[in-house]
PDB file of N, CA and C in Angstrom:
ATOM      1  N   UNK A   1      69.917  91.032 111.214  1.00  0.00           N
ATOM      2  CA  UNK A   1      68.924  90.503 110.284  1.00  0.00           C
ATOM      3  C   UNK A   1      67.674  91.370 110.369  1.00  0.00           C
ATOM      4  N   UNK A   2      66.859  91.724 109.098  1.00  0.00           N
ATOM      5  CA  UNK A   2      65.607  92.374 109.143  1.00  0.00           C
ATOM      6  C   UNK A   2      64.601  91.663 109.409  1.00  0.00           C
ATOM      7  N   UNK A   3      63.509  92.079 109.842  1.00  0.00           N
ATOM      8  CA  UNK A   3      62.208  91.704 110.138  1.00  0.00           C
ATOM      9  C   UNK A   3      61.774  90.932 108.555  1.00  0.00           C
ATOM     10  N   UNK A   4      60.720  89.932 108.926  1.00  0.00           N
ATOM     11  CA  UNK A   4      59.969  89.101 108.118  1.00  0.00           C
ATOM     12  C   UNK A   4      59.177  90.081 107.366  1.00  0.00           C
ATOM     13  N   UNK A   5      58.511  91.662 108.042  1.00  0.00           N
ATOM     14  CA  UNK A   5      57.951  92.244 107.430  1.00  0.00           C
ATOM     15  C   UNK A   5      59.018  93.700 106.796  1.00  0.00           C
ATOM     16  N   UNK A   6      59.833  93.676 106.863  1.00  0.00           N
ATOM     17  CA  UNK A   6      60.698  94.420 105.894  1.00  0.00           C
ATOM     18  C   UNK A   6      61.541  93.833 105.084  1.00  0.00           C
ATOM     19  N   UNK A   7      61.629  92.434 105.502  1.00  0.00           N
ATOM     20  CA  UNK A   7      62.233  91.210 103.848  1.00  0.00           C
ATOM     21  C   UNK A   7      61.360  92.164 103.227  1.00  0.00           C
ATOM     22  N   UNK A   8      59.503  91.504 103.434  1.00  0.00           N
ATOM     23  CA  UNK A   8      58.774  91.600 102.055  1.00  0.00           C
ATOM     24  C   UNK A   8      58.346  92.847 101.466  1.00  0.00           C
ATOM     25  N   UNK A   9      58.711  94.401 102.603  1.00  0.00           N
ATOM     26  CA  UNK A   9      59.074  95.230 102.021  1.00  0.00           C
ATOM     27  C   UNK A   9      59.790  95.500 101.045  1.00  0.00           C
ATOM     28  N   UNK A  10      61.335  95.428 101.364  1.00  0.00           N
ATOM     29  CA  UNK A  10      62.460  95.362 100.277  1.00  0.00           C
ATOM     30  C   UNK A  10      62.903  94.780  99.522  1.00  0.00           C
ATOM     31  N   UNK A  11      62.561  93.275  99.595  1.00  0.00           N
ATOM     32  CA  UNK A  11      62.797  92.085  98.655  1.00  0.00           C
ATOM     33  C   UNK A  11      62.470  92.312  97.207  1.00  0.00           C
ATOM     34  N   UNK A  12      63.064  92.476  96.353  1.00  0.00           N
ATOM     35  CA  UNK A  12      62.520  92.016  95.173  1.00  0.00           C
ATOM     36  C   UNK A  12      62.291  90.842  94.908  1.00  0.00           C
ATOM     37  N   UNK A  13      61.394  90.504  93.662  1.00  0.00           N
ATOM     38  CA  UNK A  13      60.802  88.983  93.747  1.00  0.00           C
ATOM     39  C   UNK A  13      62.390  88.270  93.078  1.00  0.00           C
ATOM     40  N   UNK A  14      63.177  88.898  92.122  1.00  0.00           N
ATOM     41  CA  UNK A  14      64.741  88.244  91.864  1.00  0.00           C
ATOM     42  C   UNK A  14      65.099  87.851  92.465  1.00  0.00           C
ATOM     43  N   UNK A  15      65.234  88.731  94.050  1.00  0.00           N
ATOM     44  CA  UNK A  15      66.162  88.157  95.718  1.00  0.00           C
ATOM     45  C   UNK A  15      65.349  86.717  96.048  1.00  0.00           C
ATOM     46  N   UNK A  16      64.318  87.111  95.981  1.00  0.00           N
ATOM     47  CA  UNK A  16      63.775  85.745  96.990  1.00  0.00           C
ATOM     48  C   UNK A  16      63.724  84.413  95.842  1.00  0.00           C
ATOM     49  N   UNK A  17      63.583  84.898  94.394  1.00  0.00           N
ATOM     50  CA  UNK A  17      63.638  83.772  93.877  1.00  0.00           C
ATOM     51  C   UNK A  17      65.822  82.976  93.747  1.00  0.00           C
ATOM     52  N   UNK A  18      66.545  83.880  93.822  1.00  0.00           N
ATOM     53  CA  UNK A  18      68.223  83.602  94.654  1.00  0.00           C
ATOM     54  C   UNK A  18      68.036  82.929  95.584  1.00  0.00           C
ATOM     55  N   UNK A  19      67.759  83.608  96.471  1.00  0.00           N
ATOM     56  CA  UNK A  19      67.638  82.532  97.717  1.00  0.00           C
ATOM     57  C   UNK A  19      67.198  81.725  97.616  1.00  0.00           C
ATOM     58  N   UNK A  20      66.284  81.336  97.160  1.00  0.00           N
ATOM     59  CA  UNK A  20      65.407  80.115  96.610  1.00  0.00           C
ATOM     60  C   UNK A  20      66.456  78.874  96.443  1.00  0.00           C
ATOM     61  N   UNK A  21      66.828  79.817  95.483  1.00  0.00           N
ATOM     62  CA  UNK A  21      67.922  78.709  94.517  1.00  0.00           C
ATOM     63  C   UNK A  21      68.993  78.385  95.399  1.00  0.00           C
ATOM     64  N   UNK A  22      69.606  79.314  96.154  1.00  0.00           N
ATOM     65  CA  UNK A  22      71.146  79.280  96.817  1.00  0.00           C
ATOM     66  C   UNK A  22      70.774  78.560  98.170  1.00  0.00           C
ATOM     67  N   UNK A  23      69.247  78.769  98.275  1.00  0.00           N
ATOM     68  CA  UNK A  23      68.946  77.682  99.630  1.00  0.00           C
ATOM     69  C   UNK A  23      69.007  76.159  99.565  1.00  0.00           C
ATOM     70  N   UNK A  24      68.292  75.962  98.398  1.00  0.00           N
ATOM     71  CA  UNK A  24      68.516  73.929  97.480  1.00  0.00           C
ATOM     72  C   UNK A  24      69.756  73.858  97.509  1.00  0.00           C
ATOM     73  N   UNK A  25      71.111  74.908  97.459  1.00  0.00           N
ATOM     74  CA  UNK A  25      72.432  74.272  97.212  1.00  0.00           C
ATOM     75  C   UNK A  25      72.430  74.425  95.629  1.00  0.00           C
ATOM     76  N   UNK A  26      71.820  75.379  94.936  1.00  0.00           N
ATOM     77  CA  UNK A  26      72.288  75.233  93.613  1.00  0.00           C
ATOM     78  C   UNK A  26      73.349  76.117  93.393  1.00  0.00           C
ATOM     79  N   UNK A  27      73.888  76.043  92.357  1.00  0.00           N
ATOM     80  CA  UNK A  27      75.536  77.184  91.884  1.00  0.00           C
ATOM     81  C   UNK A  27      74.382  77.815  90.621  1.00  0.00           C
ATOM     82  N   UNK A  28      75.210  78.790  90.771  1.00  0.00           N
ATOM     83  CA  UNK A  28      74.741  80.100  89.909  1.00  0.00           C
ATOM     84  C   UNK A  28      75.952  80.270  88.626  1.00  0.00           C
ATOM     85  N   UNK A  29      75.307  80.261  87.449  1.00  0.00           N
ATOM     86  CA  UNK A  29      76.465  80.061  86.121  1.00  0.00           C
ATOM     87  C   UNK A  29      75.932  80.970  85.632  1.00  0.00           C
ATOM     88  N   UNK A  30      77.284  81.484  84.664  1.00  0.00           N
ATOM     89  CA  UNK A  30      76.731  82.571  83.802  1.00  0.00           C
ATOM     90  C   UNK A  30      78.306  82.360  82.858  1.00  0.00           C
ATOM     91  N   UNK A  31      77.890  82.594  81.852  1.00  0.00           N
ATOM     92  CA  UNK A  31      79.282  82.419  80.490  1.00  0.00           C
ATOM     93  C   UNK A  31      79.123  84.285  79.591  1.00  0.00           C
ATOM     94  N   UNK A  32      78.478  84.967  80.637  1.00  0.00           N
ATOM     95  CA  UNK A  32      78.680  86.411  80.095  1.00  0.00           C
ATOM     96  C   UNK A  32      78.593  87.616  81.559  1.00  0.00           C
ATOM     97  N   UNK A  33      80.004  87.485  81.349  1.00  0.00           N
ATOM     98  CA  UNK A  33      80.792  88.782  82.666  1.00  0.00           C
ATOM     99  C   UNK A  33      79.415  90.063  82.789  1.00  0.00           C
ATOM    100  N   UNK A  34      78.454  90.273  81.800  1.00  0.00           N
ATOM    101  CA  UNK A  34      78.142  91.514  82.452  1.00  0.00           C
ATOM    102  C   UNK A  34      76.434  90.640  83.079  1.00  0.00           C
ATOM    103  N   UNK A  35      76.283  89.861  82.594  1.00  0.00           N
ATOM    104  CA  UNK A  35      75.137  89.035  83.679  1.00  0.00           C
ATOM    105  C   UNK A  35      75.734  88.486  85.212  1.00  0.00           C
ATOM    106  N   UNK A  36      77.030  88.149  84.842  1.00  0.00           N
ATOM    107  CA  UNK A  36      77.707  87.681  86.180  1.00  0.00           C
ATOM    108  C   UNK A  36      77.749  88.727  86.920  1.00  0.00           C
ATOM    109  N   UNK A  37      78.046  90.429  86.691  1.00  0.00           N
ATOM    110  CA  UNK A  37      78.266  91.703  87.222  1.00  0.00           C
ATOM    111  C   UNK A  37      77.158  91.647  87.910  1.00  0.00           C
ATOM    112  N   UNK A  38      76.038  91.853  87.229  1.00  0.00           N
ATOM    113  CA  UNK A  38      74.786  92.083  87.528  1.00  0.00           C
ATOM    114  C   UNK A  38      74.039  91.242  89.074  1.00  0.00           C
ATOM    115  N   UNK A  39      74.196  89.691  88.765  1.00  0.00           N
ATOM    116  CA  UNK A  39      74.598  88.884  89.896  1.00  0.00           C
ATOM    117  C   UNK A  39      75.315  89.171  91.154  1.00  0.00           C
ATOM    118  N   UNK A  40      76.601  89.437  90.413  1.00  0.00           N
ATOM    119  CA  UNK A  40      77.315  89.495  91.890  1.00  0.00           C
ATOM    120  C   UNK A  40      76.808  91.219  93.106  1.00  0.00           C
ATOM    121  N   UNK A  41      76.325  91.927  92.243  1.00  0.00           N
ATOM    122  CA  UNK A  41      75.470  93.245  93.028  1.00  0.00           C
ATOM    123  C   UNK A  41      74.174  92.804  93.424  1.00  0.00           C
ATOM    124  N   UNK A  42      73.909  91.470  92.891  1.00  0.00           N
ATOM    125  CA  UNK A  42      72.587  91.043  93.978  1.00  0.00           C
ATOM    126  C   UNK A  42      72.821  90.153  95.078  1.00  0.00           C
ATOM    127  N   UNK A  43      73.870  89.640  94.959  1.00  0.00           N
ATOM    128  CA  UNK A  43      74.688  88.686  96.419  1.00  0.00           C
ATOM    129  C   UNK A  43      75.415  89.614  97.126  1.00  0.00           C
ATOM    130  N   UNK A  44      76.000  90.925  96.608  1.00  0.00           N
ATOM    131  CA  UNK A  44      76.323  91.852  97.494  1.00  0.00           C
ATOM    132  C   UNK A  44      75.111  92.367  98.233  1.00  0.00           C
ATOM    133  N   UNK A  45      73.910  92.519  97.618  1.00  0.00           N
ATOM    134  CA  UNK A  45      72.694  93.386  98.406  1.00  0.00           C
ATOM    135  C   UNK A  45      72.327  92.300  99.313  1.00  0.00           C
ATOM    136  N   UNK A  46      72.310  90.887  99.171  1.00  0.00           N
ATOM    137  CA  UNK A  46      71.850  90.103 100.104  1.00  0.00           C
ATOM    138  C   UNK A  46      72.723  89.557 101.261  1.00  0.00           C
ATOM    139  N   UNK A  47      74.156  89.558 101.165  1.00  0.00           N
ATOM    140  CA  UNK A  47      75.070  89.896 101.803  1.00  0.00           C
ATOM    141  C   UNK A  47      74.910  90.827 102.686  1.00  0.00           C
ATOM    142  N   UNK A  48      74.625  92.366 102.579  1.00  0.00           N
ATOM    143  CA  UNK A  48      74.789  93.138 103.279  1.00  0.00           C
ATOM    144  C   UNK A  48      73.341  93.309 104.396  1.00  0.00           C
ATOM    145  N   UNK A  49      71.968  92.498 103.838  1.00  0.00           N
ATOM    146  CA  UNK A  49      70.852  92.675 104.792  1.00  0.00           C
ATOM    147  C   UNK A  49      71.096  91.121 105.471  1.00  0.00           C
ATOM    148  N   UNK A  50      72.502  90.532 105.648  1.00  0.00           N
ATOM    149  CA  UNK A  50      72.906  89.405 106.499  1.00  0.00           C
ATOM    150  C   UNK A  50      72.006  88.210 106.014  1.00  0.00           C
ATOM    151  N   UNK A  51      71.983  87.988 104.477  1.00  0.00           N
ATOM    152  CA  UNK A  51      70.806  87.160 104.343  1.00  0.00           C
ATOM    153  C   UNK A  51      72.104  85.715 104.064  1.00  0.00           C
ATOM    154  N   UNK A  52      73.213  86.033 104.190  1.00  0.00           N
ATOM    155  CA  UNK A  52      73.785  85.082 103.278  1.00  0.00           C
ATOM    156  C   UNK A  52      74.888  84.439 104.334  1.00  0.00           C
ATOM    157  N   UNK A  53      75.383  83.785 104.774  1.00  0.00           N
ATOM    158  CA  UNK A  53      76.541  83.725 105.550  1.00  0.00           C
ATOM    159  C   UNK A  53      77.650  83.568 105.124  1.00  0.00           C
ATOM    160  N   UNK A  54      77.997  83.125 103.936  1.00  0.00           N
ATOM    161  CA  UNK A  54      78.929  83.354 102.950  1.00  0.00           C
ATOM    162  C   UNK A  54      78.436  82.695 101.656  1.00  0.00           C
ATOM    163  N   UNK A  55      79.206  83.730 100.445  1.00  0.00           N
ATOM    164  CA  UNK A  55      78.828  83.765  99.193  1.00  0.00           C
ATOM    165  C   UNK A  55      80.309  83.954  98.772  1.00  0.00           C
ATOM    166  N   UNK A  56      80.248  82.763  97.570  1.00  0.00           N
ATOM    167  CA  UNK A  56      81.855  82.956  96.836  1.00  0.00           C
ATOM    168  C   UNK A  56      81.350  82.889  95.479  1.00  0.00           C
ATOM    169  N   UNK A  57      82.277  83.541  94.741  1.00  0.00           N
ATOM    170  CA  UNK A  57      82.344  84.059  93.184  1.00  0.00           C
ATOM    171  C   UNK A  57      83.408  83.129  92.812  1.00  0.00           C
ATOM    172  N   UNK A  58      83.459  82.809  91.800  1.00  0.00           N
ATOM    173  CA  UNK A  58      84.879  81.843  90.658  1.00  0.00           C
ATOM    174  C   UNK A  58      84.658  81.840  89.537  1.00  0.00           C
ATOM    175  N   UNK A  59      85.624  81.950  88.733  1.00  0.00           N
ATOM    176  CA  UNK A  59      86.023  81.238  87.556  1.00  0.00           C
ATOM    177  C   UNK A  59      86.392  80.826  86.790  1.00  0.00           C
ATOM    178  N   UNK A  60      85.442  80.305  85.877  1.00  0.00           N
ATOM    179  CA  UNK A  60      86.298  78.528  85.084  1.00  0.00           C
ATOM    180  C   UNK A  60      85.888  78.533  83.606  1.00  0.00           C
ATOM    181  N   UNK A  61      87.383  77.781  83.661  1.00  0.00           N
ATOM    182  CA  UNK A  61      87.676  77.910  81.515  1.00  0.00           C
ATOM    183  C   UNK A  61      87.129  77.096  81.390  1.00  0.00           C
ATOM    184  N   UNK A  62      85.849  76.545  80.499  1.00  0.00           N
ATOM    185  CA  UNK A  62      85.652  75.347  80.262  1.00  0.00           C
ATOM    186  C   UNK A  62      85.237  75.656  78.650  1.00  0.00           C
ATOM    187  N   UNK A  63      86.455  74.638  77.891  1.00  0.00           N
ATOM    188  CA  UNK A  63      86.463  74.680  76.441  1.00  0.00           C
ATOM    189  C   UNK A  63      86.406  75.953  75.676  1.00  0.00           C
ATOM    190  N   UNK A  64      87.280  76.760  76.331  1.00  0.00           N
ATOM    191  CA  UNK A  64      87.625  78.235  76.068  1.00  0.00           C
ATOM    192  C   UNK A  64      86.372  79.046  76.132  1.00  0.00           C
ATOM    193  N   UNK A  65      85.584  78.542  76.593  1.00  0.00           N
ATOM    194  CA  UNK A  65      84.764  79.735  77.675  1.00  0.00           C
ATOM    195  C   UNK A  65      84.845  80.316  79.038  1.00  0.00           C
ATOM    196  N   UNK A  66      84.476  81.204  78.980  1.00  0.00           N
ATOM    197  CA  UNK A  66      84.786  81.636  80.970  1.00  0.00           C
ATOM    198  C   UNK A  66      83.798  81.819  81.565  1.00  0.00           C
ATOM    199  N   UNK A  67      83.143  81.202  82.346  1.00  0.00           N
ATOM    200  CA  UNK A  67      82.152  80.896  83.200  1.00  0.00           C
ATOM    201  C   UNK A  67      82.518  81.615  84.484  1.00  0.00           C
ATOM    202  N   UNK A  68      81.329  82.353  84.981  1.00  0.00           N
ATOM    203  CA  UNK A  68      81.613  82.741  86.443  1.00  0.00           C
ATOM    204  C   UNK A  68      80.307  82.302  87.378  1.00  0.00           C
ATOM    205  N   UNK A  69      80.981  81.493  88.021  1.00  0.00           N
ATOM    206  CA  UNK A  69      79.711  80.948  88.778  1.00  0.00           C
ATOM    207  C   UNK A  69      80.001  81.314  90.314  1.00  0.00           C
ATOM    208  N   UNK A  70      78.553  81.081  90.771  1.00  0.00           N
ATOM    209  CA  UNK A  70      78.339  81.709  92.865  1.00  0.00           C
ATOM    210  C   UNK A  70      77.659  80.470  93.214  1.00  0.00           C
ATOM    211  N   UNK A  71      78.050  80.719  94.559  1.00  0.00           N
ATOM    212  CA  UNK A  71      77.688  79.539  95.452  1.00  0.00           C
ATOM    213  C   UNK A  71      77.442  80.351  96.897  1.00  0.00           C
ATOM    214  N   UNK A  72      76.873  80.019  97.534  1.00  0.00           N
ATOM    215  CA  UNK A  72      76.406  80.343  98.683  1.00  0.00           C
ATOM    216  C   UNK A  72      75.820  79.503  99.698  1.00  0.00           C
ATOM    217  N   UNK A  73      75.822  79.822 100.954  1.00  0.00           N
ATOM    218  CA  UNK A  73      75.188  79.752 102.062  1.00  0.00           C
ATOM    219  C   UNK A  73      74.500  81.039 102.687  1.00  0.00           C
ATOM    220  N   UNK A  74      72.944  80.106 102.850  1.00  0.00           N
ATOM    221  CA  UNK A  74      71.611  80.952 103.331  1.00  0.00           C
ATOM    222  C   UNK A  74      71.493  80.993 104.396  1.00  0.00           C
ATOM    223  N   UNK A  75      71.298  81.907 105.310  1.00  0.00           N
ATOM    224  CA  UNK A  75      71.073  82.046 106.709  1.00  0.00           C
ATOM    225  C   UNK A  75      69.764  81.264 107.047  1.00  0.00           C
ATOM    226  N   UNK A  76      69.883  80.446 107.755  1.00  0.00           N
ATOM    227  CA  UNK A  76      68.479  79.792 108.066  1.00  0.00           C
ATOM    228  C   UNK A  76      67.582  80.758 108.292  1.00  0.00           C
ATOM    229  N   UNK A  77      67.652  81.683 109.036  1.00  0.00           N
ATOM    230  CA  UNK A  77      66.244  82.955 109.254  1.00  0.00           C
ATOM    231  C   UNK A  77      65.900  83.342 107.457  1.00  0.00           C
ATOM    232  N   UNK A  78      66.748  83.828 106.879  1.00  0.00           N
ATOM    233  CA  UNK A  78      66.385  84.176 105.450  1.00  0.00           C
ATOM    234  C   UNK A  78      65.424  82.845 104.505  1.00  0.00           C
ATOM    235  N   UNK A  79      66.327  81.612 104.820  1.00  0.00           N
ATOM    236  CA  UNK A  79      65.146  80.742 104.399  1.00  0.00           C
ATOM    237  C   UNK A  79      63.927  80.293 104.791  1.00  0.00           C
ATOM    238  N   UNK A  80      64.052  80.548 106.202  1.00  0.00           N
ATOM    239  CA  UNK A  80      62.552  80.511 106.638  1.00  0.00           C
ATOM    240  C   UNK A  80      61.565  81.396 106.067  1.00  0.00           C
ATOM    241  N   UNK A  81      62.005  82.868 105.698  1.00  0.00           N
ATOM    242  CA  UNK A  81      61.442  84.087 105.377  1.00  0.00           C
ATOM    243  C   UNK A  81      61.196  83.782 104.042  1.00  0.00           C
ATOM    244  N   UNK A  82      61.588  82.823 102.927  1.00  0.00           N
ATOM    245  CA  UNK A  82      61.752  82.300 101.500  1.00  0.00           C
ATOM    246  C   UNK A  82      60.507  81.348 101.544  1.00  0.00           C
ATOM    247  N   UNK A  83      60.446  80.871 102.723  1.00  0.00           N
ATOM    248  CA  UNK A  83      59.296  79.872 102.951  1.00  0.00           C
ATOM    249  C   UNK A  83      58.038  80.279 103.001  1.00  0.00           C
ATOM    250  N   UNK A  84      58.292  81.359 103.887  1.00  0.00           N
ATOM    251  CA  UNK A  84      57.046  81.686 104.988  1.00  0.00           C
ATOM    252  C   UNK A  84      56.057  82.573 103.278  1.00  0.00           C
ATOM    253  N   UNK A  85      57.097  82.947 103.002  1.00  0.00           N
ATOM    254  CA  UNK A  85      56.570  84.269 101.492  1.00  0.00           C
ATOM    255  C   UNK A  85      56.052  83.180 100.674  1.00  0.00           C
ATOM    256  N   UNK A  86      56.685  82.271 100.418  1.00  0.00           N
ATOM    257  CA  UNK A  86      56.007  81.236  99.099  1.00  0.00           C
ATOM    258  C   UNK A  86      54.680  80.248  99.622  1.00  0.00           C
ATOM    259  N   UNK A  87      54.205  80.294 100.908  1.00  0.00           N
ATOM    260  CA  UNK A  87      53.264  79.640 101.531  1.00  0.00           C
ATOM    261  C   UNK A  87      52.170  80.863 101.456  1.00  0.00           C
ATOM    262  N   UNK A  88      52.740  81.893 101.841  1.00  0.00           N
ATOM    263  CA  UNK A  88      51.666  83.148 101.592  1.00  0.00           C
ATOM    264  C   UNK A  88      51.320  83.105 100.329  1.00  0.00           C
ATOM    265  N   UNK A  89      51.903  83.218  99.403  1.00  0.00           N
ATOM    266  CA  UNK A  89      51.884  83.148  98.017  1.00  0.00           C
ATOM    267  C   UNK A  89      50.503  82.479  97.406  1.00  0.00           C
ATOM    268  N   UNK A  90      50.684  81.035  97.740  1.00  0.00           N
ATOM    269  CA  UNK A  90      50.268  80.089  97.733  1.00  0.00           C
ATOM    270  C   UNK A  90      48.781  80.286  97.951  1.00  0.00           C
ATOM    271  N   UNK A  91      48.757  80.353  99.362  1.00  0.00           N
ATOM    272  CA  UNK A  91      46.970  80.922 100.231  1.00  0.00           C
ATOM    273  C   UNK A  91      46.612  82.202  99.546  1.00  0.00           C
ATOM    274  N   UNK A  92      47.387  83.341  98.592  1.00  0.00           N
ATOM    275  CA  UNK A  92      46.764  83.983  98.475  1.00  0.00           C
ATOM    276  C   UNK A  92      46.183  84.045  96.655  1.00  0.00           C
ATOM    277  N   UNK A  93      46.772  82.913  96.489  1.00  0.00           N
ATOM    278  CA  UNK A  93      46.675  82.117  95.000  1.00  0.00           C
ATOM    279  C   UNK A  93      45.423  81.210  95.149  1.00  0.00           C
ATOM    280  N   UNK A  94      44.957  81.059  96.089  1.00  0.00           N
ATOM    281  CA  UNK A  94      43.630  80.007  95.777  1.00  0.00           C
ATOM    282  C   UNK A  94      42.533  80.698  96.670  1.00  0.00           C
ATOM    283  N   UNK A  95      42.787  81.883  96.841  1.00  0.00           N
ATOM    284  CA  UNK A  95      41.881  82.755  96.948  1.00  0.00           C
ATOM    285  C   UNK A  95      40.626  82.935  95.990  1.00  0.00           C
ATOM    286  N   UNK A  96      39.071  82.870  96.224  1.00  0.00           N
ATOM    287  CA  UNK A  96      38.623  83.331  94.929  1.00  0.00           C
ATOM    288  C   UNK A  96      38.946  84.893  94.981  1.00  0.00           C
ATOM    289  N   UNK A  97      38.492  85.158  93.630  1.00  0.00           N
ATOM    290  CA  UNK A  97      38.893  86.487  92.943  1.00  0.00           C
ATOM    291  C   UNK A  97      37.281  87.358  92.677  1.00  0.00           C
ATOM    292  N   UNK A  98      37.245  88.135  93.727  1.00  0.00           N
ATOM    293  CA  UNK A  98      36.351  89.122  93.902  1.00  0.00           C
ATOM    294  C   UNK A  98      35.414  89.094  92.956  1.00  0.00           C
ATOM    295  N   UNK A  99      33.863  88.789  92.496  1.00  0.00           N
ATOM    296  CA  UNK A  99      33.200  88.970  91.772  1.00  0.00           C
ATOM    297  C   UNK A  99      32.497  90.508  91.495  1.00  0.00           C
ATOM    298  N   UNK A 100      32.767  91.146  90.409  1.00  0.00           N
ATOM    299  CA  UNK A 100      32.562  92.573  90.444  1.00  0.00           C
ATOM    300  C   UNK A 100      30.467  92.233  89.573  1.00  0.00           C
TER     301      UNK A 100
END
């Protein structure tokens, strides 16, 4: 696993807003294969910096559409790091803003 300060190096704000999502337990849908493509090379990138402990791909005919949806499990360190960034966020959002 990477450091808290090379997540927010390399993270794009897409990754952390995934994790976000794949941390609540939500499923990831998509009813067009090249958004699902696109997806599944961002659960591979988070996969490979061990952010994920397993991530599965499927899919399903529903009313002659084909849906490909992901599901995952978040490494607790990665969601802490999802946390720790959106609390920073936060404090650095009610910051005043420099009077020039």
């Amino acid at each position: 696993m990477i450091s808290y300060e090379q997540f927010l190096a390399l993270a794009e704000g897409e990754d952390i807003r995934v994790l976000n999502l794949l941390s609540q337990g939500q499923v990831i849908q998509f009813d067009n294969a090249a958004d699902a493509d696109v997806m599944q090379a961002r659960i591979d990138r988070l996969d490979t910096a061990e952010f994920l402990l397993r991530a599965t791909r499927h899919r399903d005919l529903r009313d002659g559409v084909r849906w490909h949806v992901f599901e995952a499990i978040v490494d607790p360190v990665a969601s802490t790091y999802v946390a720790k960034a959106a609390a920073e966020r936060v404090a650095l959002s009610r910051e005043p803003l420099p009077v020039a």
